[in-house]
Protein backbone atom coordinates (compact mmCIF):
# COMPACT_ATOMS: atom_id res chain seq x y z
CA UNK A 1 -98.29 1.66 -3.83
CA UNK A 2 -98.91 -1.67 -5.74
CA UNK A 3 -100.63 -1.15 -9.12
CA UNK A 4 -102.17 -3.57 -11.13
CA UNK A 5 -103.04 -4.58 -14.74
CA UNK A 6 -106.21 -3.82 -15.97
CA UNK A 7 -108.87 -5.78 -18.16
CA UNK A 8 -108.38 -3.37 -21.32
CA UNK A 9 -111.89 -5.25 -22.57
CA UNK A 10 -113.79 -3.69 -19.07
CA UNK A 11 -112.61 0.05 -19.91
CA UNK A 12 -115.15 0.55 -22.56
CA UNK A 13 -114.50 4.41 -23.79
CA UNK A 14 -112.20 5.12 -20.59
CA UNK A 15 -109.86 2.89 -22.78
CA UNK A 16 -108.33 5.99 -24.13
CA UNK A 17 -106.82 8.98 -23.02
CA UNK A 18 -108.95 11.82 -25.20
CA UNK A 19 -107.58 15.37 -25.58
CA UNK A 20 -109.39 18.50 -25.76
CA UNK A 21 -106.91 20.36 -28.26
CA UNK A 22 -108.05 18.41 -31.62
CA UNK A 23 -107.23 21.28 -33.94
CA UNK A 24 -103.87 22.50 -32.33
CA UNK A 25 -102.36 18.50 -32.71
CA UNK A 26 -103.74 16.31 -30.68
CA UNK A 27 -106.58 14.93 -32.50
CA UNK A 28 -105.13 11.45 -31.99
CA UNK A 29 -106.65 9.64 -28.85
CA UNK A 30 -104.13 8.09 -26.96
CA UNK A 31 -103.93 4.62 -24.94
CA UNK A 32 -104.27 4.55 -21.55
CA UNK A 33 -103.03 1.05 -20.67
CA UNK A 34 -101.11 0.00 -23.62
CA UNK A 35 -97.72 1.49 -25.33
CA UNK A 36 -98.91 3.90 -28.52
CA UNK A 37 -98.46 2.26 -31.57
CA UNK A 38 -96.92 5.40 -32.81
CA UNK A 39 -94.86 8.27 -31.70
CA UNK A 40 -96.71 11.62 -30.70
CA UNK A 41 -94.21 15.10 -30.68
CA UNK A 42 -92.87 16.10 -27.27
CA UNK A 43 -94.97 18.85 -26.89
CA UNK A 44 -98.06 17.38 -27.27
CA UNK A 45 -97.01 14.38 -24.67
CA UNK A 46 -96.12 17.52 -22.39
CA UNK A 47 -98.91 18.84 -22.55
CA UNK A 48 -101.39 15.47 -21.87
CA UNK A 49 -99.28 14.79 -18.95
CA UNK A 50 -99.59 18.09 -17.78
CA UNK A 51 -103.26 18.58 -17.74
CA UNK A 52 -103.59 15.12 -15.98
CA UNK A 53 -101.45 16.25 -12.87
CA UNK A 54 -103.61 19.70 -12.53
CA UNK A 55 -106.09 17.03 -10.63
CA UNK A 56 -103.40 16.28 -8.31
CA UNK A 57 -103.61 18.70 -4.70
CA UNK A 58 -101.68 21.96 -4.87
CA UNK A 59 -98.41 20.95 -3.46
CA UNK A 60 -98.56 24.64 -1.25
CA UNK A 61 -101.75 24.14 0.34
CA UNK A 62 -100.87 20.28 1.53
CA UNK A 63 -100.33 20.79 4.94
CA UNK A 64 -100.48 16.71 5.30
CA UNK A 65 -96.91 16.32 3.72
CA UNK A 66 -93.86 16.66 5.89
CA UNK A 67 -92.00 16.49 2.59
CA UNK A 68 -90.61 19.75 0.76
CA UNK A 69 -92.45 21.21 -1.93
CA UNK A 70 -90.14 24.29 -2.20
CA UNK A 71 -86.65 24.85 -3.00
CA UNK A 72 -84.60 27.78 -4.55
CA UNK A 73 -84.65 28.24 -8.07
CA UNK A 74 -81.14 28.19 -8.08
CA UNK A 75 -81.41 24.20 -6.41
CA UNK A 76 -83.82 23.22 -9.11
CA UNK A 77 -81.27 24.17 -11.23
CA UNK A 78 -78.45 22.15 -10.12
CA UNK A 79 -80.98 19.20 -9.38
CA UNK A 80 -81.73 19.74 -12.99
CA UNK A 81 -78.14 19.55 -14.02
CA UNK A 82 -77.43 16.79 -11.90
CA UNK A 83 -80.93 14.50 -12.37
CA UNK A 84 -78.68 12.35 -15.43
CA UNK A 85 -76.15 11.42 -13.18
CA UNK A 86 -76.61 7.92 -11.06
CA UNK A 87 -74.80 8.01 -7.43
CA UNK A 88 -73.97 4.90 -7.49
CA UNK A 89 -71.26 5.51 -10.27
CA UNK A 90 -67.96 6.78 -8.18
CA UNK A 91 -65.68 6.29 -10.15
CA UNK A 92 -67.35 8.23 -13.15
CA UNK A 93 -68.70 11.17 -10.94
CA UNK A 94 -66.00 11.19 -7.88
CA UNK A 95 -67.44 14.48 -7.05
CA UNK A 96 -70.61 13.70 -6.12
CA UNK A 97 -69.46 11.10 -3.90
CA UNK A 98 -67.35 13.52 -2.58
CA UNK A 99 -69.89 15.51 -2.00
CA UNK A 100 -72.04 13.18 -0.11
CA UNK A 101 -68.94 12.78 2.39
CA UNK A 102 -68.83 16.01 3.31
CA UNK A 103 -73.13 15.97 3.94
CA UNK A 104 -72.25 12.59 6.01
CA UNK A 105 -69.31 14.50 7.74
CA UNK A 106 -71.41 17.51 8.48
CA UNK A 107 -74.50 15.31 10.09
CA UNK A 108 -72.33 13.28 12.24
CA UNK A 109 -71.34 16.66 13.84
CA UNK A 110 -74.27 18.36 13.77
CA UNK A 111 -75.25 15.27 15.55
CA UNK A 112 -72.55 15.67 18.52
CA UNK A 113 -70.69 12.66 17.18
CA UNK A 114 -67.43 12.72 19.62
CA UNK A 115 -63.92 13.18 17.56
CA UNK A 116 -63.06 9.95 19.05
CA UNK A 117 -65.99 8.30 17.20
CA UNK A 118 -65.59 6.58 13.68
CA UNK A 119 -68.47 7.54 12.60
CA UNK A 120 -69.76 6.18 9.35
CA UNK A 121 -73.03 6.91 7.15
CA UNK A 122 -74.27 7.12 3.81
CA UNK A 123 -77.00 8.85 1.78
CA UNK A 124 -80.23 6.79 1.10
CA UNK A 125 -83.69 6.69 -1.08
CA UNK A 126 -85.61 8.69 2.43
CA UNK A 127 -85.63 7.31 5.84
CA UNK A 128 -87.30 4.29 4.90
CA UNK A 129 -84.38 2.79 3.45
CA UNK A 130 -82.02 4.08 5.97
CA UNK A 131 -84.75 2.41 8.50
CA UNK A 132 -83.92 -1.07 7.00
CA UNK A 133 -80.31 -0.31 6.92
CA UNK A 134 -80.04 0.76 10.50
CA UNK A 135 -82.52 -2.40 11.63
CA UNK A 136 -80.31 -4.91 9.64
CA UNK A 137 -77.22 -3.77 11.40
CA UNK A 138 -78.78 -3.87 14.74
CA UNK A 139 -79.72 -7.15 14.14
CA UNK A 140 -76.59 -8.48 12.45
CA UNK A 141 -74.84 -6.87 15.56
CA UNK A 142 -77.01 -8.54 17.95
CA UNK A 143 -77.11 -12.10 16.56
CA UNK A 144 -73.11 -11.83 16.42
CA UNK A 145 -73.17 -11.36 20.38
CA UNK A 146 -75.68 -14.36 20.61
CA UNK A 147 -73.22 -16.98 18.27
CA UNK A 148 -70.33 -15.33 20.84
CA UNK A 149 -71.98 -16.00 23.83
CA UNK A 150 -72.99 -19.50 22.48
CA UNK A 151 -76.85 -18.77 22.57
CA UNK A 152 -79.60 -19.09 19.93
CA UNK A 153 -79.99 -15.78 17.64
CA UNK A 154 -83.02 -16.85 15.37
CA UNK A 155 -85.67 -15.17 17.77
CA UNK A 156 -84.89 -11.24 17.55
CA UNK A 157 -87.22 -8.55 18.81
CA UNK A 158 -87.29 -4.87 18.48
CA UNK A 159 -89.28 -2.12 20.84
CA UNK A 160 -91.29 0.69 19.76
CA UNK A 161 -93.87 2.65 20.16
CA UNK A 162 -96.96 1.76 18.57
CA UNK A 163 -96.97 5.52 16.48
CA UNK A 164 -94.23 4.54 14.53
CA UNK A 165 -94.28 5.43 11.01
CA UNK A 166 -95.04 2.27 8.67
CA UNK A 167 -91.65 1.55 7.17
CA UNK A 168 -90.62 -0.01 11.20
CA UNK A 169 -94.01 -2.40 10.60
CA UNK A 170 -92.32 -2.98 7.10
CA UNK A 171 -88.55 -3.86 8.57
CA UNK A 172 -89.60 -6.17 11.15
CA UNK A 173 -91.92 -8.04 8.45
CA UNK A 174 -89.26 -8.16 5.72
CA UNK A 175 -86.80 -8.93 7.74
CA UNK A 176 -88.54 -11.38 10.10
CA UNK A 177 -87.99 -9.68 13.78
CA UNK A 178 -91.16 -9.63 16.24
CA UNK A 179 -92.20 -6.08 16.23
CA UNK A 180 -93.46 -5.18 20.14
CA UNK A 181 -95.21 -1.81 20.18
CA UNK A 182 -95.66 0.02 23.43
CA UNK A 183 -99.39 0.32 23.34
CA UNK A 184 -100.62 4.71 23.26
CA UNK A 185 -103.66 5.97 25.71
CA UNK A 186 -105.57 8.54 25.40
CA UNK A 187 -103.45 10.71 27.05
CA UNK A 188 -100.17 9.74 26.26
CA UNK A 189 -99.42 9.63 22.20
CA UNK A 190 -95.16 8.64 21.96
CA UNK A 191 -93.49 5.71 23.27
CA UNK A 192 -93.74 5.20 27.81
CA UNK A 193 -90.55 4.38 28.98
CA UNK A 194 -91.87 1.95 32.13
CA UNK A 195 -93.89 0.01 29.49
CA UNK A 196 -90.93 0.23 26.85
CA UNK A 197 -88.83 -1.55 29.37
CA UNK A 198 -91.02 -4.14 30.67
CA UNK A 199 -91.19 -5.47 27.02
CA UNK A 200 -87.49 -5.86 26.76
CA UNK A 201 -85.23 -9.03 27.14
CA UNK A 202 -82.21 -11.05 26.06
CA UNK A 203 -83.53 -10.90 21.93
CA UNK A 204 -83.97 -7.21 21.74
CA UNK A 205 -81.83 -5.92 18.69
CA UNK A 206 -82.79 -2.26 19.40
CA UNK A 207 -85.19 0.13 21.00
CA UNK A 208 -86.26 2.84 18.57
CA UNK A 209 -86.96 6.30 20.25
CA UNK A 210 -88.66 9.08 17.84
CA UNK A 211 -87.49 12.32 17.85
CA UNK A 212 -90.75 13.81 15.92
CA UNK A 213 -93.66 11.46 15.77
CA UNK A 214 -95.50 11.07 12.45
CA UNK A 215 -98.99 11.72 14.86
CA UNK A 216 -98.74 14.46 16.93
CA UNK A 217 -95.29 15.96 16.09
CA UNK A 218 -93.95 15.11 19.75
CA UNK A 219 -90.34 14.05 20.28
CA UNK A 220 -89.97 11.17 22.46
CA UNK A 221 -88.09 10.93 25.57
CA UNK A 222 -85.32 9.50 24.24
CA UNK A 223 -82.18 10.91 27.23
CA UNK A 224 -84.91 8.88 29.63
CA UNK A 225 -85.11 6.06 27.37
CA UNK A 226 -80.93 5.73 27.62
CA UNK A 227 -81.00 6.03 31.12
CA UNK A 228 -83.59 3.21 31.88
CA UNK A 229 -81.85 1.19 28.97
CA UNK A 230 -78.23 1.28 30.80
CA UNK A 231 -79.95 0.42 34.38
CA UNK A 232 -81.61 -2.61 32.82
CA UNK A 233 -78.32 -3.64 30.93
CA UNK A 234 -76.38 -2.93 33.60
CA UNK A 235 -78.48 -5.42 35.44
CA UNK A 236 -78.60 -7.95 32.93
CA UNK A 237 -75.13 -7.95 31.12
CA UNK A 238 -76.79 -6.92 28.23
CA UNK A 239 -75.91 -4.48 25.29
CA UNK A 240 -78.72 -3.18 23.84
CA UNK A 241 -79.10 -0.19 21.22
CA UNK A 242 -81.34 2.61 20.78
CA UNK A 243 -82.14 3.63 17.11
CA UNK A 244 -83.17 7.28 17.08
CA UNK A 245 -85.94 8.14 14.10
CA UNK A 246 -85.32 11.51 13.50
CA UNK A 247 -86.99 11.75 10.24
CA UNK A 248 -87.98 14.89 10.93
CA UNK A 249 -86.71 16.01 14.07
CA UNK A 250 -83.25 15.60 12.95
CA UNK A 251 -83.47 18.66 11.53
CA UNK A 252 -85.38 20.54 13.99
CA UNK A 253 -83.76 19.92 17.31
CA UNK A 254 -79.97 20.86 16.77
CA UNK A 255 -81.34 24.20 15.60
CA UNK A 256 -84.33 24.32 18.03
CA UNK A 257 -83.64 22.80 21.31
CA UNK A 258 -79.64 22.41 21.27
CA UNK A 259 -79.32 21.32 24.83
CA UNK A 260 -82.19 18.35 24.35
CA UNK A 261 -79.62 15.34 24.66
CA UNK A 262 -81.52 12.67 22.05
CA UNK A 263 -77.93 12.36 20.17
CA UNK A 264 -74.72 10.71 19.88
CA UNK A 265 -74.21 12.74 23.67
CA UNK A 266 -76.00 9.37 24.97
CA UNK A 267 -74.27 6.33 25.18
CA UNK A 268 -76.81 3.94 24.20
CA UNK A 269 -77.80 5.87 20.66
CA UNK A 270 -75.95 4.06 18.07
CA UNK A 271 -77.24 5.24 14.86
CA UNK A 272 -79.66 7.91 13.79
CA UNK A 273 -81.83 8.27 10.38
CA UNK A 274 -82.92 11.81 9.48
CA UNK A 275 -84.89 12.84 6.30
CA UNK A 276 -83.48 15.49 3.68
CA UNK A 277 -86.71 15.54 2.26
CA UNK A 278 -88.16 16.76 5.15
CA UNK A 279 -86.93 19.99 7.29
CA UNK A 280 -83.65 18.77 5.35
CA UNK A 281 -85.76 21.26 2.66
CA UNK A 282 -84.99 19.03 -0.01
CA UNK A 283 -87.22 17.54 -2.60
CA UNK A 284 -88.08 13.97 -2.15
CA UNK A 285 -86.27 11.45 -2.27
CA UNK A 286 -83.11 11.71 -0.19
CA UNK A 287 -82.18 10.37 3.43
CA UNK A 288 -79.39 9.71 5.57
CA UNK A 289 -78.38 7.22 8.08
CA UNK A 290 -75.60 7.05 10.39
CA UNK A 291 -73.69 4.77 12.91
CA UNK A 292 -72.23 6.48 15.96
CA UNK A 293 -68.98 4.16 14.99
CA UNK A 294 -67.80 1.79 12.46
CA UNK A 295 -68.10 -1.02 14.59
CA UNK A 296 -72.03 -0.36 15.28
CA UNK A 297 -72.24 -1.42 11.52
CA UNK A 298 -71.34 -4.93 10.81
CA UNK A 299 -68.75 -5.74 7.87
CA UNK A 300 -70.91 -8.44 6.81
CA UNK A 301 -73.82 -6.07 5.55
CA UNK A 302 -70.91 -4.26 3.01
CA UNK A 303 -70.50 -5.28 -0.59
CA UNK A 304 -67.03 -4.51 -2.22
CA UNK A 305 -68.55 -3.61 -5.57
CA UNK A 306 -65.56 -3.04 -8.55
CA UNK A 307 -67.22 -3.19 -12.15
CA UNK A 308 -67.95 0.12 -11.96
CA UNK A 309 -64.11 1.25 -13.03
CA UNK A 310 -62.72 0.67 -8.89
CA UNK A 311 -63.53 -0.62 -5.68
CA UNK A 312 -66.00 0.59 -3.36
CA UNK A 313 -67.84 0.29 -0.58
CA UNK A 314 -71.72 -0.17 -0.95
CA UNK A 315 -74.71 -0.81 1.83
CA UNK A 316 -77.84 -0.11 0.65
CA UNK A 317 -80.84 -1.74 -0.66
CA UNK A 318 -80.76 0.35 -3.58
CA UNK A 319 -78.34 0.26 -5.95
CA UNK A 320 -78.58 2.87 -9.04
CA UNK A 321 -80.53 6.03 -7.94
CA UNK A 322 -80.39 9.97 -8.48
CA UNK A 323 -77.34 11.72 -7.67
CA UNK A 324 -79.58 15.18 -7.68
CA UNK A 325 -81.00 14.93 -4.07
CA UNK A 326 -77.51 14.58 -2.69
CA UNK A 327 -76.27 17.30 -4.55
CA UNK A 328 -79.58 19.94 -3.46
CA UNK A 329 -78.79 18.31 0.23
CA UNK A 330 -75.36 19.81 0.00
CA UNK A 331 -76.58 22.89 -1.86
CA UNK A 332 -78.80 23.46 1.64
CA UNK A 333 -75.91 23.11 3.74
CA UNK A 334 -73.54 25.49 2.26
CA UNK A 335 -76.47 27.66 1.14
CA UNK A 336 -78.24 28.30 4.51
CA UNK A 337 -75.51 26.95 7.08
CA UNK A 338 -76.24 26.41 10.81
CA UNK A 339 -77.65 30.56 11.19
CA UNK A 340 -80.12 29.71 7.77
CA UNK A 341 -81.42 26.64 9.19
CA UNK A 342 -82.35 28.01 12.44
CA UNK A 343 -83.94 30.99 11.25
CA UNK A 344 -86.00 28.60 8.96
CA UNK A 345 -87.05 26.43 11.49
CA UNK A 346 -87.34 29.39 14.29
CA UNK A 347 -90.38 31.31 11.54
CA UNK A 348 -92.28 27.69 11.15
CA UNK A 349 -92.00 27.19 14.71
CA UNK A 350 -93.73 30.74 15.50
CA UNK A 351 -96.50 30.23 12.60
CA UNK A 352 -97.17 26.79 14.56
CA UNK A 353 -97.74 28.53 17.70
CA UNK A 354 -99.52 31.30 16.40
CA UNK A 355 -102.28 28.89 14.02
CA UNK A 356 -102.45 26.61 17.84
CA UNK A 357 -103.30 29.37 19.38
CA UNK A 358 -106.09 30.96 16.79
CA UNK A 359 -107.45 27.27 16.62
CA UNK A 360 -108.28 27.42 20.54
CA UNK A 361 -109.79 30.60 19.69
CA UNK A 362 -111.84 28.94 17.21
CA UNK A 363 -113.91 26.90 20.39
CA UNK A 364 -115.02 23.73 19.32
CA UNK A 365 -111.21 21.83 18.90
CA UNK A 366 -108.86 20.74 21.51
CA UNK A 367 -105.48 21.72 20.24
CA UNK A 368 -103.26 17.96 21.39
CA UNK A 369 -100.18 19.18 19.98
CA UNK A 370 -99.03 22.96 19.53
CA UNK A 371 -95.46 23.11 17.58
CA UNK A 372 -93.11 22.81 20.81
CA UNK A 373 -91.39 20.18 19.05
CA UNK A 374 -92.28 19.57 15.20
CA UNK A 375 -94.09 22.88 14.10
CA UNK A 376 -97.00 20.19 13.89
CA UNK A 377 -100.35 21.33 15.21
CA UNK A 378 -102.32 18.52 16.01
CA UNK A 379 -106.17 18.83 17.29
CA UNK A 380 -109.32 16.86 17.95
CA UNK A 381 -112.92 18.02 18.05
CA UNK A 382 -114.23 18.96 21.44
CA UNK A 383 -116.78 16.09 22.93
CA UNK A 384 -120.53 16.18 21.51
CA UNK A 385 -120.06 17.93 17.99
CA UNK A 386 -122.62 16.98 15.54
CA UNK A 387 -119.85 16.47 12.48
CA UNK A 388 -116.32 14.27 12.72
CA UNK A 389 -112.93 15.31 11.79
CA UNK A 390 -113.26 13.49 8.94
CA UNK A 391 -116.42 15.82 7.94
CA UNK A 392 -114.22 18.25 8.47
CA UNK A 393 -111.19 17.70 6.41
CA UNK A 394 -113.46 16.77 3.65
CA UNK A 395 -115.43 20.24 4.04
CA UNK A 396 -111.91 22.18 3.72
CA UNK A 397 -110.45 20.04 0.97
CA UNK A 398 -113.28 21.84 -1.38
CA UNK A 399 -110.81 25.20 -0.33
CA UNK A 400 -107.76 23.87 -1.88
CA UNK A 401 -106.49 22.44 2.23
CA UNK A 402 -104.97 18.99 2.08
CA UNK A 403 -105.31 18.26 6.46
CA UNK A 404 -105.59 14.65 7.27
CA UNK A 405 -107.82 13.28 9.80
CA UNK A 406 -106.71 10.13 10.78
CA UNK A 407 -107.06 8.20 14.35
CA UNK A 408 -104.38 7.78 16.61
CA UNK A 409 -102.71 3.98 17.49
CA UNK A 410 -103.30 1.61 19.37
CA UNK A 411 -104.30 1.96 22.10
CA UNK A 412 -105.79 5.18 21.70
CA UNK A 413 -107.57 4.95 18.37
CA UNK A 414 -110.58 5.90 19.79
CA UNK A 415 -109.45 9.54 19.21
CA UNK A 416 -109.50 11.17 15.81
CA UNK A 417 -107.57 14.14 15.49
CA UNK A 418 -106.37 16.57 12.71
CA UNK A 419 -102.88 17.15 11.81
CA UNK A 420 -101.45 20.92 10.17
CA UNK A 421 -97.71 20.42 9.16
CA UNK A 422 -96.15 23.72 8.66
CA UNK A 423 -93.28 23.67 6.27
CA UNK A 424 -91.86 26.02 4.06
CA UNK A 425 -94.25 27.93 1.83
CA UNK A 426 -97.12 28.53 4.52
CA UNK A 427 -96.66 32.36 6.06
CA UNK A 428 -98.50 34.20 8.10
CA UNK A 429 -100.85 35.20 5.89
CA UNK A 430 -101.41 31.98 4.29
CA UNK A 431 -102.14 30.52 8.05
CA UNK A 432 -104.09 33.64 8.26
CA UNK A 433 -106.13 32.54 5.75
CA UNK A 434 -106.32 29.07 6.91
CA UNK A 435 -107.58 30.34 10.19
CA UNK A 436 -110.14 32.02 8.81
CA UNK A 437 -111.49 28.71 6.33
CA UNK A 438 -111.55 26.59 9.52
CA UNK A 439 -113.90 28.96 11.34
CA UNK A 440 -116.30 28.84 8.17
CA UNK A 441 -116.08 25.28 8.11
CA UNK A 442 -116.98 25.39 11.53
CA UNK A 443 -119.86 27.42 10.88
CA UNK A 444 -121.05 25.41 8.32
CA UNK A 445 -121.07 21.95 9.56
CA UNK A 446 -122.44 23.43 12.73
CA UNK A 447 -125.40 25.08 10.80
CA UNK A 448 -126.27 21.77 9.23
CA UNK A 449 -127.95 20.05 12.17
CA UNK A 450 -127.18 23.12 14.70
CA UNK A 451 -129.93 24.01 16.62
CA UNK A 452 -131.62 27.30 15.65
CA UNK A 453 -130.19 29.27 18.87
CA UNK A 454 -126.74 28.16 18.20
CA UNK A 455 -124.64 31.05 18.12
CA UNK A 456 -121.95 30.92 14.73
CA UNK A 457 -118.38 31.65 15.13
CA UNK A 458 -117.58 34.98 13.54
CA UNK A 459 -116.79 33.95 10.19
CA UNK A 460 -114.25 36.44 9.22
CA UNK A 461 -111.77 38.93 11.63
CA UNK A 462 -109.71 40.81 8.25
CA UNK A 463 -111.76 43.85 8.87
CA UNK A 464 -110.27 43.97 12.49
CA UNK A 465 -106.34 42.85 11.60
CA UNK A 466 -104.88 45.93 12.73
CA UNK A 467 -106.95 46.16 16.35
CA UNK A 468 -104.59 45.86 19.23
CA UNK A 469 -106.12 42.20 19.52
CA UNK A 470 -107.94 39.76 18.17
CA UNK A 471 -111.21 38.10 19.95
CA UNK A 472 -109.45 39.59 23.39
CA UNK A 473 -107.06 37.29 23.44
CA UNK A 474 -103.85 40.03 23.44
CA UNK A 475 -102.45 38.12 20.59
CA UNK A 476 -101.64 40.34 17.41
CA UNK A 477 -102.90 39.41 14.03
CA UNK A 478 -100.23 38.81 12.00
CA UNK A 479 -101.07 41.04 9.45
CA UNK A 480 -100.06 43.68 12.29
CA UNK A 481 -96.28 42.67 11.53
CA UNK A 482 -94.10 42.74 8.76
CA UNK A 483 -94.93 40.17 6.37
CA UNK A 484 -92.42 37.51 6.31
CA UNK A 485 -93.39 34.91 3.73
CA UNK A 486 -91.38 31.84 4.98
CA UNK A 487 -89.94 31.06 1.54
């Protein structure tokens, strides 16, 4: 976010942080806008800080994040032995760098990248960069084809659906390429493939396919989207890309649903960006993006950088940054392997299902998305409710929840929906309890202009957690298995 300076002659008494602990050292008000003339003891600016950020959401209870707000305690040690070190210095900390080859190594062939391939990536500051890396190379690559051909290259397009995360609206902006988005309905929330074609032509860098949208958790059909793609290139003589956004799926789907072909398996897919900070189960900010071969990333985008002691290769938009992410990316890997991760993912998949299946219990919601893909549970209110979603998330924010309500794009933005990410750190019982705070926020938005006959949803089911069922639907509370906390 952008922030701005502030009048220090309209802040009146707010121009001064004032702490409570005058007689244990911090008598001395402090300035909230301008440097302290003089130093305070490290403590004491600890402890300010710290009682400023206990206003801040409990990182636990935001279910709105996709990012990681747990790692081992051994991985906050090496990210704290690690956080002094800058990436960008090879030569200095060769090891590091080596160890982000071995993360790039192990993603290309997680990601079915072919032994014949050449594959090439790099680690960068979250998807976002790797987003503007991936786009720049698509459309270096594309206007090189144009100048080859002999035709214009200073009208460049890319296709997408109109749920993209921001950072796409940001690239094409930046980096001045028309952005067409694949209008939504209101019963279709990811990209159509018909409709993603039709907006295709001769200036297309790239078609961007989402494996995990930021809305409803739904991966898009990205094996259809490379068949249509060929038949319309094969047509045309054209050579068209598809970027896959696997910001979050990328890390879901190998583990999940190893047959679903959205990889370097399909001809057209070119590069892919995937989030560590994500179901990577890092903290933020790391992400990685990668090119199914060197010659998907034009030489003209590298920089052959050699002040820092030798000569290396550099594409990024960053240039100094933490080397700790990379090293807790690698820590993951070797830590969990291929068995961890998919017995990670597998228990955040089943709490999805579980909490989409207590929230149709619930009655008034229609449950849009249910954790097939993303475990993302995504709902809207059933028609003629007398509060919004927005009510709603406001009513269990006062609990401690952090669940968006937001309304879907274009063109479905008439319907407002609310959005559970389940990550690390939420178990059963956790859910459990979440379960239960949505059916008391349901009672108590009902009961504020509720008729007098309407009958409450039954506030509270612990008493029952070890019947056979709960509300007859045959499912079992999960209190009535072995508690598996999911960190």
């Amino acid at each position: 976010m952008l922030s701005h300076k502030v009048p220090l002659e309209d802040l009146g008494d707010s121009r001064r942080v004032r702490p409570t602990y005058a007689s244990r050292g911090l008598a001395t008000q402090i300035p909230r806008y301008e440097m302290p003339a003089e130093s305070i003891g490290p403590r004491e600016a600890y402890q300010v800080i710290h009682d400023e950020l206990a206003l801040d959401g409990n990182p636990a209870l935001n279910l709105a994040t996709f990012v990681t707000t747990w790692m081992d305690q051994e991985a906050d040690q090496l990210m704290g032995e690690t956080a002094n070190k800058n990436a960008i210095d090879w030569d200095e900390y060769p090891q590091t760098v080596e160890l982000q080859d071995r993360c790039v190594n192990m993603l290309a062939r997680l990601y079915n990248s072919h032994d014949t391939h050449e594959s090439v990536g790099c680690a960068t500051v979250g998807s976002s960069e790797a987003i503007h890396l991936a786009g720049l190379a698509m459309k270096w690559r594309w206007r090189k084809q144009r100048e080859a051909a002999g035709q214009p290259g200073d009208r460049p397009n890319i296709v997408m659906g109109a749920n993209v995360q921001v950072c796409w609206e940001k690239f094409a902006r930046y980096f001045d390429v028309e952005p067409r988005y694949v209008p939504l309905t209101n019963e279709r929330f990811i990209i159509g493939v018909d409709e993603a074609m039709a907006m295709v032509d001769e200036n297309t860098i790239g078609v961007v396919g989402i494996l995990g949208s930021t809305y409803t958790g739904e991966y898009e059909p990205i094996e259809q989207l490379n068949e249509a793609l060929d038949a319309l290139c094969q047509k045309s003589d054209w050579d068209i890309p598809i970027h896959v956004d696997a910001a979050s799926g990328g890390f879901v789907a190998p583990f999940l649903q190893p047959s679903l072909k959205w990889d370097f398996r399909l001809s057209r897919v070119r590069s892919i960006n995937v989030s560590g900070h994500k179901y990577g189960l890092v903290y933020p900010g790391v992400g990685w993006v990668l090119w199914r071969d060197k010659s998907d990333l034009p030489s003209e985008l590298i920089f052959q950088v050699d002040y820092l002691g030798g000569s290396h290769s550099n594409f990024g938009l960053n240039f100094s940054r933490g080397a700790a992410q990379i090293v807790a990316q690698y820590y993951n890997f070797i830590r969990l392997g291929f068995s961890g991760y998919k017995e990670v993912m597998s228990t955040l998949s089943e709490i999805s299902k579980w909490l989409a299946d207590r929230i149709d219990e619930i009655g008034p919601f229609d449950v849009l998305a249910r954790g097939d893909d993303l475990p993302v549970v995504c709902f809207r209110l059933a028609e003629n409710q007398p509060y919004s979603v927005f009510d709603f998330s406001e009513h269990l924010r006062e609990r401690g929840w952090i669940i968006p309500a937001y309304k879907m794009a274009p063109d479905a933005q008439d319907v407002a929906v609310l959005r559970v990410v389940v990550r690390e750190g939420l178990s059963y019982d956790l859910a459990e309890q979440l379960v239960d705070d949505l059916r008391a926020g349901v009672n108590h938005l009902q009961s504020q202009d509720a008729p007098s006959n309407a009958s409450p949803v039954p506030t509270s089911r612990r008493s029952s957690r070890h019947s056979a069922s709960r509300g007859g639907s045959g499912q079992h509370s999960p209190g009535e298995k072995k508690v598996r906390p999911v960190c």
